[in-house]
PDB file of N, CA and C in Angstrom:
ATOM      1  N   UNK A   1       1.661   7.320  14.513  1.00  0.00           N
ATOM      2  CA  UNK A   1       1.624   8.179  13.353  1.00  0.00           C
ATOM      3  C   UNK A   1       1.712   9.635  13.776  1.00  0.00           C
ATOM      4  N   UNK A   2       0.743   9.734  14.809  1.00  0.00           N
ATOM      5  CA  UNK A   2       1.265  11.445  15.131  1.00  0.00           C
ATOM      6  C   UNK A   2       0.001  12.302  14.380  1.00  0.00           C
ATOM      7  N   UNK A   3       1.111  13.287  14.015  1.00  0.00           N
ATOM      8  CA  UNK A   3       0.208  14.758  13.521  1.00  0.00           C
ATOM      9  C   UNK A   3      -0.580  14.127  12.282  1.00  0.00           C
ATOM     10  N   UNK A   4      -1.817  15.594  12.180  1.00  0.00           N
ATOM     11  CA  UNK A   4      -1.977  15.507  10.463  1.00  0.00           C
ATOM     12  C   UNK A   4      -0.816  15.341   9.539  1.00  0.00           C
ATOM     13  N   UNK A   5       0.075  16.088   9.311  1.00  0.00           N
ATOM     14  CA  UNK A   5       1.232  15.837   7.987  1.00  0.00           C
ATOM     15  C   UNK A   5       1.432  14.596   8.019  1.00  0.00           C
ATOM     16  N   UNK A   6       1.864  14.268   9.351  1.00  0.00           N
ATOM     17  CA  UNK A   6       2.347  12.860   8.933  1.00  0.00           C
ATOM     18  C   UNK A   6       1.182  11.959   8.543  1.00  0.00           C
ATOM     19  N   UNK A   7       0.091  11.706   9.073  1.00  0.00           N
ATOM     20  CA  UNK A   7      -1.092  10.904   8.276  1.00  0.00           C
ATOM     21  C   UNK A   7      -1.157  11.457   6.991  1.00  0.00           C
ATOM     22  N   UNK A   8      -1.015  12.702   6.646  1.00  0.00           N
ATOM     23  CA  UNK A   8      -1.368  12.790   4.900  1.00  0.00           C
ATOM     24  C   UNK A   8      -0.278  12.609   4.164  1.00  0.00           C
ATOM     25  N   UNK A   9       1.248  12.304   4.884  1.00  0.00           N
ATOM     26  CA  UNK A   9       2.360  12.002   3.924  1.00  0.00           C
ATOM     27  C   UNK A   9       1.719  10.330   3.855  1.00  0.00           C
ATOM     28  N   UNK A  10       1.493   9.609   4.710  1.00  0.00           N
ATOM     29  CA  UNK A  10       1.456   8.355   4.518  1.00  0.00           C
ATOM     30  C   UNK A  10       0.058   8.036   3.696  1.00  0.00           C
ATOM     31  N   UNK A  11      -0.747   8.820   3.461  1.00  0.00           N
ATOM     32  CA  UNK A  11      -2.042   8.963   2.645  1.00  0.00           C
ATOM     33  C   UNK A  11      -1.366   8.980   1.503  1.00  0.00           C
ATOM     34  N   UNK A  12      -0.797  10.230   1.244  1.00  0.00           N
ATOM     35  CA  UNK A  12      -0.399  10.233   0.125  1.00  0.00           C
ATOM     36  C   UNK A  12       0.534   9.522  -0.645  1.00  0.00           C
ATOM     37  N   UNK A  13       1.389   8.602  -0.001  1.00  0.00           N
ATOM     38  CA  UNK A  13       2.740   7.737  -0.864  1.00  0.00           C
ATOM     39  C   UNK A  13       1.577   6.522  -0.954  1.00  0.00           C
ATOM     40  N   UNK A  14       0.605   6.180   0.163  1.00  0.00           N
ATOM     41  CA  UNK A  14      -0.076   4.710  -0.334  1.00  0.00           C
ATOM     42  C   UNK A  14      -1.329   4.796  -1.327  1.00  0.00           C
ATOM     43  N   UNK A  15      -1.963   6.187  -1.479  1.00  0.00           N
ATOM     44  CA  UNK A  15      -2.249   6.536  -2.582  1.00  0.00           C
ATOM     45  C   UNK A  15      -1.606   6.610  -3.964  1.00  0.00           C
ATOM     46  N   UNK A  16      -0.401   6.645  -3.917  1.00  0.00           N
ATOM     47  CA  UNK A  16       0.323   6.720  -5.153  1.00  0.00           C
ATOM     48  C   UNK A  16       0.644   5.505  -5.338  1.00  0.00           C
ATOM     49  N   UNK A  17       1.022   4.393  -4.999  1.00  0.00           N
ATOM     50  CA  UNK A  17       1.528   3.291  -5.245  1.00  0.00           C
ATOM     51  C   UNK A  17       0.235   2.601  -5.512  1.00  0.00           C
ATOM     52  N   UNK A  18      -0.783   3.070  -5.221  1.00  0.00           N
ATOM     53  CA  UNK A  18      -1.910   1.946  -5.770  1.00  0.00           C
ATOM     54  C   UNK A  18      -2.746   2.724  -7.359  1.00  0.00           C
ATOM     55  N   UNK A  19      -2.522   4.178  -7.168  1.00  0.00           N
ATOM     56  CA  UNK A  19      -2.458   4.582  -8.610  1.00  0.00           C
ATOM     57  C   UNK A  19      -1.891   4.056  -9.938  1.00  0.00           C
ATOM     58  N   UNK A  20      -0.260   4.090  -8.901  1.00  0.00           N
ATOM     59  CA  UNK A  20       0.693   3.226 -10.252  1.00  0.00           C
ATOM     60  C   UNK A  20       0.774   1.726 -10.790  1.00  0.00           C
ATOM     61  N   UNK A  21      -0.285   1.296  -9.757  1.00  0.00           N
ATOM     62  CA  UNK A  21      -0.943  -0.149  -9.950  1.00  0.00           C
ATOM     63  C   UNK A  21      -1.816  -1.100 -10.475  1.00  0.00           C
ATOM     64  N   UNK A  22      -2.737   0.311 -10.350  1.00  0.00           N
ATOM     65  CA  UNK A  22      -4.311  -0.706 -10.316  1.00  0.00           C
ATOM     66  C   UNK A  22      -4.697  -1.309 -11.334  1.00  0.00           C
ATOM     67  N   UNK A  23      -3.409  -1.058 -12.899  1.00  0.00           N
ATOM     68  CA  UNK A  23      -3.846  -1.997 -13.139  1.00  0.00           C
ATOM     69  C   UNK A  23      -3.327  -3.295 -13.244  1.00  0.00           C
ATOM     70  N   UNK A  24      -2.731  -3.826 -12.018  1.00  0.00           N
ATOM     71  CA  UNK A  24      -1.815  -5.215 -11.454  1.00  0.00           C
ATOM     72  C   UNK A  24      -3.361  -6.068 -11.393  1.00  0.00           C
ATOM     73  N   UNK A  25      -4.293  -5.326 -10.736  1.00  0.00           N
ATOM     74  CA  UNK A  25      -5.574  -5.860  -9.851  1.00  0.00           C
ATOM     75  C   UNK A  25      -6.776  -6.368 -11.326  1.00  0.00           C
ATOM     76  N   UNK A  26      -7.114  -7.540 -11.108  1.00  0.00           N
ATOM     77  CA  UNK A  26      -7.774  -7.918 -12.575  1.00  0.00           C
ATOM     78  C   UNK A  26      -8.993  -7.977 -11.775  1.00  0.00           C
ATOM     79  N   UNK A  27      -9.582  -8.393 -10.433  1.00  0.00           N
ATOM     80  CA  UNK A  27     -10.248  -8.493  -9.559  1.00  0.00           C
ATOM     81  C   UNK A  27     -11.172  -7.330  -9.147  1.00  0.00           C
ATOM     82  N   UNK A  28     -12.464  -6.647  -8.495  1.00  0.00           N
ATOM     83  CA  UNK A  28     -12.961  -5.260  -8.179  1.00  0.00           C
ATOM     84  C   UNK A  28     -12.117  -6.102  -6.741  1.00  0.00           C
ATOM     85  N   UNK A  29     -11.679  -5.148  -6.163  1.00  0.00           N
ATOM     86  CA  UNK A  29     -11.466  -5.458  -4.797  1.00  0.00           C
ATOM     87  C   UNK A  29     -11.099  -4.541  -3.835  1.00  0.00           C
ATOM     88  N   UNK A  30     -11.551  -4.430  -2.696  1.00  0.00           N
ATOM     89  CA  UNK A  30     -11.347  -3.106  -1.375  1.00  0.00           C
ATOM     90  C   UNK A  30     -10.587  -3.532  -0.823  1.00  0.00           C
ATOM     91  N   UNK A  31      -9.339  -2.682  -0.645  1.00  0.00           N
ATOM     92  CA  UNK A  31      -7.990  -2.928   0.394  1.00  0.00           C
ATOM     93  C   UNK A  31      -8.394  -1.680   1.553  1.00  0.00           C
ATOM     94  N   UNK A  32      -7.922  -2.438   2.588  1.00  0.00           N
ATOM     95  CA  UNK A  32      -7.778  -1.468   3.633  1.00  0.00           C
ATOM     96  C   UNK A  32      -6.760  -1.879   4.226  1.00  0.00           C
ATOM     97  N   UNK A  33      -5.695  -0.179   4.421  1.00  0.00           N
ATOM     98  CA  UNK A  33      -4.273   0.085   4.742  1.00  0.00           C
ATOM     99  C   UNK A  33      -4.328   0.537   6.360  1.00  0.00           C
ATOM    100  N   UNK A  34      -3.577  -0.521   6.729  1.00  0.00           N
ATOM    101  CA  UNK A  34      -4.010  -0.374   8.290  1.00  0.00           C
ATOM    102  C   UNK A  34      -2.198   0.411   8.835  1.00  0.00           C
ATOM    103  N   UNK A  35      -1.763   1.441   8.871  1.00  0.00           N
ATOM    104  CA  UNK A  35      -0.264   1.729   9.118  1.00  0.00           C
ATOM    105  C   UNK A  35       0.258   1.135  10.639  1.00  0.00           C
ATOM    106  N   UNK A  36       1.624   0.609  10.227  1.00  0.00           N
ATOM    107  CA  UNK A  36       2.172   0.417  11.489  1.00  0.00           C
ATOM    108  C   UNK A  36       2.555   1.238  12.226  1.00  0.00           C
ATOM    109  N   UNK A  37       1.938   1.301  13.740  1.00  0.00           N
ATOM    110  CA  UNK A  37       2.511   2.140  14.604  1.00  0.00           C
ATOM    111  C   UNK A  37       3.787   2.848  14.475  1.00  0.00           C
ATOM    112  N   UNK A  38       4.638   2.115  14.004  1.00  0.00           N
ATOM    113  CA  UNK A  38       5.815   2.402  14.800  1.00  0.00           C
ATOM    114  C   UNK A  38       6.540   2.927  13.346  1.00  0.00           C
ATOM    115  N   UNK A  39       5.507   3.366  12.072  1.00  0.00           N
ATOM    116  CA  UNK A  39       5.957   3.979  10.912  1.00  0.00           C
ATOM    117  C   UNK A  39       6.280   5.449  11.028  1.00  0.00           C
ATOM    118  N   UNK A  40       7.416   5.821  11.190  1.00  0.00           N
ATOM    119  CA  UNK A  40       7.813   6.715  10.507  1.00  0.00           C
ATOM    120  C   UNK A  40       7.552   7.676   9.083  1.00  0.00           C
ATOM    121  N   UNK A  41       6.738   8.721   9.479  1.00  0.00           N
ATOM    122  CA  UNK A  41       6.551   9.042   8.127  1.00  0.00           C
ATOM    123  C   UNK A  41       7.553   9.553   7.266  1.00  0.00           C
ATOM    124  N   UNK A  42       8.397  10.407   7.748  1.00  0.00           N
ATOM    125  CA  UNK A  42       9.543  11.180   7.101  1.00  0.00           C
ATOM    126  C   UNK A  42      10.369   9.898   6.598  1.00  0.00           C
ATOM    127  N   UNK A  43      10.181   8.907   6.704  1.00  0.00           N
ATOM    128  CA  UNK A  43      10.882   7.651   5.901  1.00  0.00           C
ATOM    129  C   UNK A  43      10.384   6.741   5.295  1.00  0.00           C
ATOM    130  N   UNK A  44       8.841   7.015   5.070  1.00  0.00           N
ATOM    131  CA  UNK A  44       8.516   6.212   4.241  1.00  0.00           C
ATOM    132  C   UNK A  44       8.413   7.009   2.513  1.00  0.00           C
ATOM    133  N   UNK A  45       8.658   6.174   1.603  1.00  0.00           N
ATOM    134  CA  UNK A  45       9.044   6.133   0.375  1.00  0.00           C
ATOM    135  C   UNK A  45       7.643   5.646  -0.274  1.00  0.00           C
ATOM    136  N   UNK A  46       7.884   5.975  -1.771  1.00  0.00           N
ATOM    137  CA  UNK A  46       7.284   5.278  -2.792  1.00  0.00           C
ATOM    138  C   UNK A  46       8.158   3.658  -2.842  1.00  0.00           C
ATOM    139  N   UNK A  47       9.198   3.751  -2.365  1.00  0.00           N
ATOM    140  CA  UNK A  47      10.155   2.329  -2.572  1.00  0.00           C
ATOM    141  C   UNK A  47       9.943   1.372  -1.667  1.00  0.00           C
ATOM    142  N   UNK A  48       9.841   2.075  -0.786  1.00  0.00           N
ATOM    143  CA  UNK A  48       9.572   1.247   0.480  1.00  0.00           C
ATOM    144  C   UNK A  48       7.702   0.866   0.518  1.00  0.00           C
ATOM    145  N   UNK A  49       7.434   1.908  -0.015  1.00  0.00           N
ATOM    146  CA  UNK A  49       5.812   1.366  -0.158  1.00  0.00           C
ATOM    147  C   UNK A  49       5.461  -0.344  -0.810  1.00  0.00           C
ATOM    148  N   UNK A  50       6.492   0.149  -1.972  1.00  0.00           N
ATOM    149  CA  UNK A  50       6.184  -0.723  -3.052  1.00  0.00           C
ATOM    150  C   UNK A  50       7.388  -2.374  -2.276  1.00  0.00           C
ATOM    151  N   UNK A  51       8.156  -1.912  -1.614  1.00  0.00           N
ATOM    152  CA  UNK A  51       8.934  -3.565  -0.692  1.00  0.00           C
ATOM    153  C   UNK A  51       7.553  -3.740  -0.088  1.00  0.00           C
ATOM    154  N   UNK A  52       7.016  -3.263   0.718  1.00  0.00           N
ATOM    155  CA  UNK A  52       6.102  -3.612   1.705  1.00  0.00           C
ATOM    156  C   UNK A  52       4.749  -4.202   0.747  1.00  0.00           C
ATOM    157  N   UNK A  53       4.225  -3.295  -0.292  1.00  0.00           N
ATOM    158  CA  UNK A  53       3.035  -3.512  -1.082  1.00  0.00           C
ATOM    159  C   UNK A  53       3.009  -4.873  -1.821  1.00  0.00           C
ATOM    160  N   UNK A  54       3.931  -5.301  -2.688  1.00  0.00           N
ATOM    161  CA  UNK A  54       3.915  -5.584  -3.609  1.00  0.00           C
ATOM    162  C   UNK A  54       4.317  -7.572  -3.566  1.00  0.00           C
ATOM    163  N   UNK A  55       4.872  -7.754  -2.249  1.00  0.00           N
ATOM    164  CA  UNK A  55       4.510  -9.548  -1.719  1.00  0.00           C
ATOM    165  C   UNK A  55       3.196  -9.789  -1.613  1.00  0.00           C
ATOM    166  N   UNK A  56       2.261  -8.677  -0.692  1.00  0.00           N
ATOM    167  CA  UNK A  56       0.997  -8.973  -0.857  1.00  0.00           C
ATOM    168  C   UNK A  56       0.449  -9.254  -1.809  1.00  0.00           C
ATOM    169  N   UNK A  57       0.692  -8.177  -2.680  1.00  0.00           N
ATOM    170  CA  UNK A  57      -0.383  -8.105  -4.066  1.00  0.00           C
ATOM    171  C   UNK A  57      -0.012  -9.364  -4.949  1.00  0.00           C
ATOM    172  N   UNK A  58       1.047  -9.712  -4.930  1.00  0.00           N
ATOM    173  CA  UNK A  58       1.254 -11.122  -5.870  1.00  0.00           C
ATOM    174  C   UNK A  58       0.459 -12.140  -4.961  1.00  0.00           C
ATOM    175  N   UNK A  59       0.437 -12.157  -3.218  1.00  0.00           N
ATOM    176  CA  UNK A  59      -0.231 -13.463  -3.197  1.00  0.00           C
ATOM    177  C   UNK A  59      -1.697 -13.049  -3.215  1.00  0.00           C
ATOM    178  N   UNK A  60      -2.199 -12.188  -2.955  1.00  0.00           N
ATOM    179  CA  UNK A  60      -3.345 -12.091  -3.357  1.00  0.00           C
ATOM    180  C   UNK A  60      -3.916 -12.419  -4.688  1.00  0.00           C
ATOM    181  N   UNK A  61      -3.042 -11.981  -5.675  1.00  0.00           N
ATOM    182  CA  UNK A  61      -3.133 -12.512  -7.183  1.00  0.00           C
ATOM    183  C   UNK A  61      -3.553 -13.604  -6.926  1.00  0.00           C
ATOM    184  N   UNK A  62      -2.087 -14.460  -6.753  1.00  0.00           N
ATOM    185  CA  UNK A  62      -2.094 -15.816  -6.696  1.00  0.00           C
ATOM    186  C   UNK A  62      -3.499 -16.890  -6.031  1.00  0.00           C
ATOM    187  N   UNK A  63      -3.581 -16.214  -5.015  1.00  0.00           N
ATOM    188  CA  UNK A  63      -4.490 -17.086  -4.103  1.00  0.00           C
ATOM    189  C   UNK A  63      -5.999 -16.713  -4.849  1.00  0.00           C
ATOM    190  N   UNK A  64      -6.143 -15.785  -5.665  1.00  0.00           N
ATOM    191  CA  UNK A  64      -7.366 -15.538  -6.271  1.00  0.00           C
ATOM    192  C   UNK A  64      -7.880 -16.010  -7.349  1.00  0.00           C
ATOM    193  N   UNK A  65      -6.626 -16.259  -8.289  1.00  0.00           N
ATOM    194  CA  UNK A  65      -6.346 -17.567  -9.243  1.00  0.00           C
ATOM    195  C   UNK A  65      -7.247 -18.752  -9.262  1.00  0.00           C
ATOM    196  N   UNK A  66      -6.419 -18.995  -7.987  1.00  0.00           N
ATOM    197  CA  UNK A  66      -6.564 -20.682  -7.270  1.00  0.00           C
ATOM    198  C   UNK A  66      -7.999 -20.635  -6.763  1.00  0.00           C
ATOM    199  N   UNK A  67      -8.727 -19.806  -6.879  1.00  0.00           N
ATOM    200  CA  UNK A  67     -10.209 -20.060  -6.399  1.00  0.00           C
ATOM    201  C   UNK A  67     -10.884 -20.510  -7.245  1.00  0.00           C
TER     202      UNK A  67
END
Protein backbone atom coordinates (compact mmCIF):
# COMPACT_ATOMS: atom_id res chain seq x y z
CA UNK A 1 0.00 0.00 0.00
CA UNK A 2 2.69 2.52 0.61
CA UNK A 3 2.15 6.15 1.70
CA UNK A 4 -0.66 7.79 3.72
CA UNK A 5 -2.67 8.96 0.38
CA UNK A 6 -2.64 5.86 -0.80
CA UNK A 7 -4.13 4.15 2.50
CA UNK A 8 -6.74 7.01 2.65
CA UNK A 9 -7.64 6.65 -1.16
CA UNK A 10 -8.31 2.99 -0.38
CA UNK A 11 -10.14 4.10 3.02
CA UNK A 12 -12.00 6.14 1.28
CA UNK A 13 -13.50 4.15 -2.02
CA UNK A 14 -14.17 1.06 0.69
CA UNK A 15 -15.87 3.47 2.80
CA UNK A 16 -18.05 4.52 0.08
CA UNK A 17 -19.14 1.32 -1.27
CA UNK A 18 -20.32 0.15 2.07
CA UNK A 19 -22.20 3.54 2.55
CA UNK A 20 -23.96 2.85 -0.76
CA UNK A 21 -24.86 -0.48 0.75
CA UNK A 22 -25.63 -0.96 4.06
CA UNK A 23 -28.68 -1.27 3.37
CA UNK A 24 -27.96 -4.81 1.32
CA UNK A 25 -26.92 -6.01 5.14
CA UNK A 26 -30.31 -7.13 7.08
CA UNK A 27 -27.82 -8.69 9.71
CA UNK A 28 -25.69 -6.12 12.63
CA UNK A 29 -22.44 -7.36 11.35
CA UNK A 30 -18.45 -6.23 11.54
CA UNK A 31 -16.48 -6.56 8.31
CA UNK A 32 -12.94 -6.21 8.36
CA UNK A 33 -11.14 -5.03 5.00
CA UNK A 34 -7.92 -6.59 4.94
CA UNK A 35 -6.19 -4.79 1.35
CA UNK A 36 -4.19 -6.74 -0.99
CA UNK A 37 -0.67 -6.10 -1.06
CA UNK A 38 -0.16 -5.85 -4.33
CA UNK A 39 -3.33 -3.11 -4.65
CA UNK A 40 -2.71 -0.35 -6.41
CA UNK A 41 -4.31 2.59 -5.20
CA UNK A 42 -4.38 5.00 -8.16
CA UNK A 43 -6.54 2.07 -9.72
CA UNK A 44 -8.74 1.19 -7.53
CA UNK A 45 -12.38 2.36 -8.30
CA UNK A 46 -15.77 2.53 -6.78
CA UNK A 47 -16.29 -0.28 -9.75
CA UNK A 48 -13.80 -2.29 -9.02
CA UNK A 49 -14.63 -2.05 -5.31
CA UNK A 50 -18.01 -3.09 -5.95
CA UNK A 51 -16.48 -6.49 -8.66
CA UNK A 52 -14.43 -7.35 -5.69
CA UNK A 53 -17.26 -6.43 -2.80
CA UNK A 54 -20.24 -7.56 -3.92
CA UNK A 55 -19.67 -11.91 -4.56
CA UNK A 56 -18.93 -11.71 -0.98
CA UNK A 57 -21.79 -9.89 0.23
CA UNK A 58 -24.34 -12.14 -1.64
CA UNK A 59 -22.66 -15.24 -0.09
CA UNK A 60 -22.60 -13.95 3.06
CA UNK A 61 -26.34 -13.12 2.59
CA UNK A 62 -26.85 -16.38 1.45
CA UNK A 63 -24.98 -18.46 3.95
CA UNK A 64 -26.74 -16.36 6.74
CA UNK A 65 -30.13 -17.31 5.46
CA UNK A 66 -29.27 -20.90 5.67
CA UNK A 67 -28.51 -20.66 9.38
Amino acid sequence: MGNAVARNRIKRVVREYFRLHQYDFELPLDIVVVPKRNLEAKQLTLALAKEEFTPLLTRIRTEAASS
